[in-house]
Protein backbone atom coordinates (compact mmCIF):
# COMPACT_ATOMS: atom_id res chain seq x y z
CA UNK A 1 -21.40 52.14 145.93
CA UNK A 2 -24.53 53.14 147.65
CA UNK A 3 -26.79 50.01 146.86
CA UNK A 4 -26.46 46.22 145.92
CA UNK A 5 -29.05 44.22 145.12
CA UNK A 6 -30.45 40.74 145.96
CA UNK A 7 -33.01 39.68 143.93
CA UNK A 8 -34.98 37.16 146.46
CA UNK A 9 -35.31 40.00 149.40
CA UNK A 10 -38.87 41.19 149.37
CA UNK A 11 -39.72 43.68 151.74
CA UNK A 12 -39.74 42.32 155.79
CA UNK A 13 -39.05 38.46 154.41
CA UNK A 14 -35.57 38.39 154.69
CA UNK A 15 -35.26 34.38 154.73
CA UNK A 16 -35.13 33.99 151.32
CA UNK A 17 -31.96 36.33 151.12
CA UNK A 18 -30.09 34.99 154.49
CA UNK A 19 -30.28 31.73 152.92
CA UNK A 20 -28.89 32.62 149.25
CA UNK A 21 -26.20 34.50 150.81
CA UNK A 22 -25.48 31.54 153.43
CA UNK A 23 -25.94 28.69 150.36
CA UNK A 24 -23.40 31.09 147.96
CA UNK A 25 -20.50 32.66 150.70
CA UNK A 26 -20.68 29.81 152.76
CA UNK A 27 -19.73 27.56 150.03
CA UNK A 28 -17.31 29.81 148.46
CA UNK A 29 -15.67 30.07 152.53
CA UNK A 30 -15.69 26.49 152.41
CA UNK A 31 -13.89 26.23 148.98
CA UNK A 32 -11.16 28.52 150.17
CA UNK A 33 -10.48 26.38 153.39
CA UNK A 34 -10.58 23.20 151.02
CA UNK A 35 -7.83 25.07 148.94
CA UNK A 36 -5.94 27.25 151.94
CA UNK A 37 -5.66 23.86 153.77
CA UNK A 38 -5.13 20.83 150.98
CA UNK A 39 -2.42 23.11 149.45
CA UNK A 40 -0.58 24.88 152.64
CA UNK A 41 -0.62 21.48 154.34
CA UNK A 42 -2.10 19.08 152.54
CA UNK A 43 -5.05 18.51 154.35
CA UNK A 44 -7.55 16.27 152.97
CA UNK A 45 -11.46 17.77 152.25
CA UNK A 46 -12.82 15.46 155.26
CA UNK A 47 -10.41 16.42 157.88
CA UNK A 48 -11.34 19.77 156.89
CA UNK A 49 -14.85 19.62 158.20
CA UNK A 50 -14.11 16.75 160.55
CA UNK A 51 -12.19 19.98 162.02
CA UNK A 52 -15.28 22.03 162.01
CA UNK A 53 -17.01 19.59 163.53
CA UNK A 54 -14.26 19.17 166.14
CA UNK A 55 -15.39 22.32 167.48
CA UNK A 56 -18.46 20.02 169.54
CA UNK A 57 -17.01 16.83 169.18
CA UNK A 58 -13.47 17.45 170.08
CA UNK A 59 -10.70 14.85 168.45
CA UNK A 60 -13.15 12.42 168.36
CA UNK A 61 -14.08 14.28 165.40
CA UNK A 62 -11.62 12.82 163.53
CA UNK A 63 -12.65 8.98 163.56
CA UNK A 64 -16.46 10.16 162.79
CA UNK A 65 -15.56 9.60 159.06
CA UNK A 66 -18.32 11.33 156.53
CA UNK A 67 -20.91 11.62 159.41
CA UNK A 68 -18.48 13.89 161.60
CA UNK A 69 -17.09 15.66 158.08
CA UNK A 70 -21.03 16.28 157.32
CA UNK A 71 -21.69 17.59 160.72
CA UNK A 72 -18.81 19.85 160.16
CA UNK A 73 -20.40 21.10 157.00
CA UNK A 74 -23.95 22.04 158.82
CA UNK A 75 -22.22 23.79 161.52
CA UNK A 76 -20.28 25.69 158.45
CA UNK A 77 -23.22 27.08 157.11
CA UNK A 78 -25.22 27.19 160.21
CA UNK A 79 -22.81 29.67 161.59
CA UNK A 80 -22.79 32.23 158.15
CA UNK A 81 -26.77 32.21 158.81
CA UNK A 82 -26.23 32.96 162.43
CA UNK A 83 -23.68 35.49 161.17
CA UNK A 84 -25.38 36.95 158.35
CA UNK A 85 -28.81 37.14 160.93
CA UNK A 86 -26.79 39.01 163.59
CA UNK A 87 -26.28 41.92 160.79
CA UNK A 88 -29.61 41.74 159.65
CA UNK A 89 -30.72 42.30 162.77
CA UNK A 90 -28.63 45.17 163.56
CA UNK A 91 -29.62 46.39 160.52
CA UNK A 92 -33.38 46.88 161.35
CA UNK A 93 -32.30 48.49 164.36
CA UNK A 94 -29.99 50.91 162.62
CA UNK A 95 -30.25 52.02 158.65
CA UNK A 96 -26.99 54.08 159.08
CA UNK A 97 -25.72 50.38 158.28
CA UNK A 98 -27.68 50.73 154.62
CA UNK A 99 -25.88 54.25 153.61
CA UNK A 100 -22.18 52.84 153.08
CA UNK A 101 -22.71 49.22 152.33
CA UNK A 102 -19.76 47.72 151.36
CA UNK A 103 -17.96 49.59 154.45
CA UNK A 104 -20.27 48.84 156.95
CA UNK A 105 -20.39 44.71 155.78
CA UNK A 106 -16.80 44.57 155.29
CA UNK A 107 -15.95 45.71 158.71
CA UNK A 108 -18.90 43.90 160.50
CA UNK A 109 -16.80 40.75 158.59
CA UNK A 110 -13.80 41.93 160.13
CA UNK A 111 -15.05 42.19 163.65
CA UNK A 112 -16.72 39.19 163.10
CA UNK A 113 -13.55 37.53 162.25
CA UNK A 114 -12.16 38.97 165.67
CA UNK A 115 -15.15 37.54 167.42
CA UNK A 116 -15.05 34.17 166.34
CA UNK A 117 -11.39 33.72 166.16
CA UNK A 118 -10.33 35.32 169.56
CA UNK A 119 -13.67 34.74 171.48
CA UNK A 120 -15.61 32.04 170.07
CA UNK A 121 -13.25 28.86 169.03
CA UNK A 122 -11.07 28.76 171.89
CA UNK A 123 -14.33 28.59 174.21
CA UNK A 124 -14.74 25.09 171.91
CA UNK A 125 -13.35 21.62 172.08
CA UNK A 126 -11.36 22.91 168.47
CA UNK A 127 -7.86 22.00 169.12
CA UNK A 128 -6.33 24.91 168.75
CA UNK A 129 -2.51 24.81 167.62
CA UNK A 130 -0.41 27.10 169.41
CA UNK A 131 1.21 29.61 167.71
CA UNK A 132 1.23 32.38 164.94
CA UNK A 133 1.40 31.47 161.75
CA UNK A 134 0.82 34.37 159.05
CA UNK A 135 -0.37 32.82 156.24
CA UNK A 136 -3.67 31.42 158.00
CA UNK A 137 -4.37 34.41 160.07
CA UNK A 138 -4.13 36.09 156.33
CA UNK A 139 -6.34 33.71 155.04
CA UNK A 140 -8.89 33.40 157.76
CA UNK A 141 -8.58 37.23 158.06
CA UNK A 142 -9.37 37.84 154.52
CA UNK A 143 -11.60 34.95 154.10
CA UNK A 144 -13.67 36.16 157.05
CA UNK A 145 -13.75 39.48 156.16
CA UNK A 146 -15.23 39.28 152.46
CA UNK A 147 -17.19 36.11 153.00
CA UNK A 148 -19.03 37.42 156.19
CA UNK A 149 -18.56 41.15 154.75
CA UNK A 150 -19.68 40.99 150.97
CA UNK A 151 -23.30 39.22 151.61
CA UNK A 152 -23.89 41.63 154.76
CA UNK A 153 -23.49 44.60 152.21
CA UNK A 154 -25.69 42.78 150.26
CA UNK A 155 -28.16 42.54 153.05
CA UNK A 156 -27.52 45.93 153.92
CA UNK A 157 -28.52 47.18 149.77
CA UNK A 158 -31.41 44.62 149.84
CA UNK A 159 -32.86 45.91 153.16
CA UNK A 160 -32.47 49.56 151.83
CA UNK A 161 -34.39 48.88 148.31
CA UNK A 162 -36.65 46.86 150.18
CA UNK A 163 -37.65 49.80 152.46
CA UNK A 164 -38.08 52.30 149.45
CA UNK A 165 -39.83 50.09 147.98
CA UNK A 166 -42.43 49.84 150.78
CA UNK A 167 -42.50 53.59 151.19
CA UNK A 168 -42.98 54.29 147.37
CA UNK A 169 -45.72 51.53 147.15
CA UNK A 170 -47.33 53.01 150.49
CA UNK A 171 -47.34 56.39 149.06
CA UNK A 172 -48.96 55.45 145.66
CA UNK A 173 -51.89 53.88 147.86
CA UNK A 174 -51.92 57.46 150.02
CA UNK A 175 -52.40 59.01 146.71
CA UNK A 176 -54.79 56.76 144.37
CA UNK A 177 -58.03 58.21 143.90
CA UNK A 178 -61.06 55.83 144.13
CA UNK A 179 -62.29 55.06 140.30
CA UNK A 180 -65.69 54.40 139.66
């Protein structure tokens, strides 16, 4: 697959996109946590975010009620745009990112996984549970990988079309002869 499209990216105005990708894999990450969680352990949808949010609040997270679960939401999607922004960024520095797509975005999601797993949450007040347990690392893993990976090949297609696009329209205007 050599290009993907996103229909809102137009040209250097990547907002638009970041957002639709954050509003769409961000709520699709949070639906698999809903389901990975309520069914492995029956974990109800507010603890789920009041666990987000536990991240800056530590346990007192979990006697926030909806304002802590809501908070937990916002960080949600606040870190996909942070995420998502990261690889855009790289990607204006480096359009090798924009030749293999899909490859590139699924293993920026897979280092980002790494990143925020290993790096990230246990520099938070997240209360982290010791020990391995396979099914969530699977989960997060794969989770992480195509929700983080998927819109950053998206990006990736978006930013390429984009900058054709520019190029073709700036060479028509090289090439239009004045009408009178």
């Amino acid at each position: 697959m050599s290009a993907v499209s996103v229909p809102y990216f137009k040209g250097s105005k990547p907002l638009p996109a970041l957002l639709i990708l954050t509003l769409i894999f961000g709520t699709l990450d949070i639906l698999d946590d809903l389901l990975f969680w309520g069914l492995s352990m029956d974990v109800g949808p507010i603890d789920v975010f009041q666990g987000i949010a536990s991240g800056v609040l530590g346990s007192s997270a979990f006697h926030g009620g909806t304002a802590t679960a809501t908070l937990g939401a916002l960080i949600q999607y606040c870190g996909f745009f942070c995420l998502l922004g990261i690889y855009y960024l790289a990607l204006t520095r480096s359009s090798v990112l924009a030749h293999k797509p899909v490859l590139y975005g699924l293993g920026y999601g897979l280092a980002s996984y790494l990143v925020v797993h290993y790096l990230i949450l246990p520099m938070t007040a997240f209360h982290i549970v010791p020990g391995f347990y396979p099914a969530a690392f699977a989960n997060g893993l794969l989770a992480q990988t195509v929700f983080i990976g998927l819109p950053s090949a998206f990006l990736a297609g978006a930013w390429k079309m984009g900058e054709a696009a520019a190029v073709r329209k700036s060479s028509e205007a090289g090439h239009a002869s004045p009408t009178r």
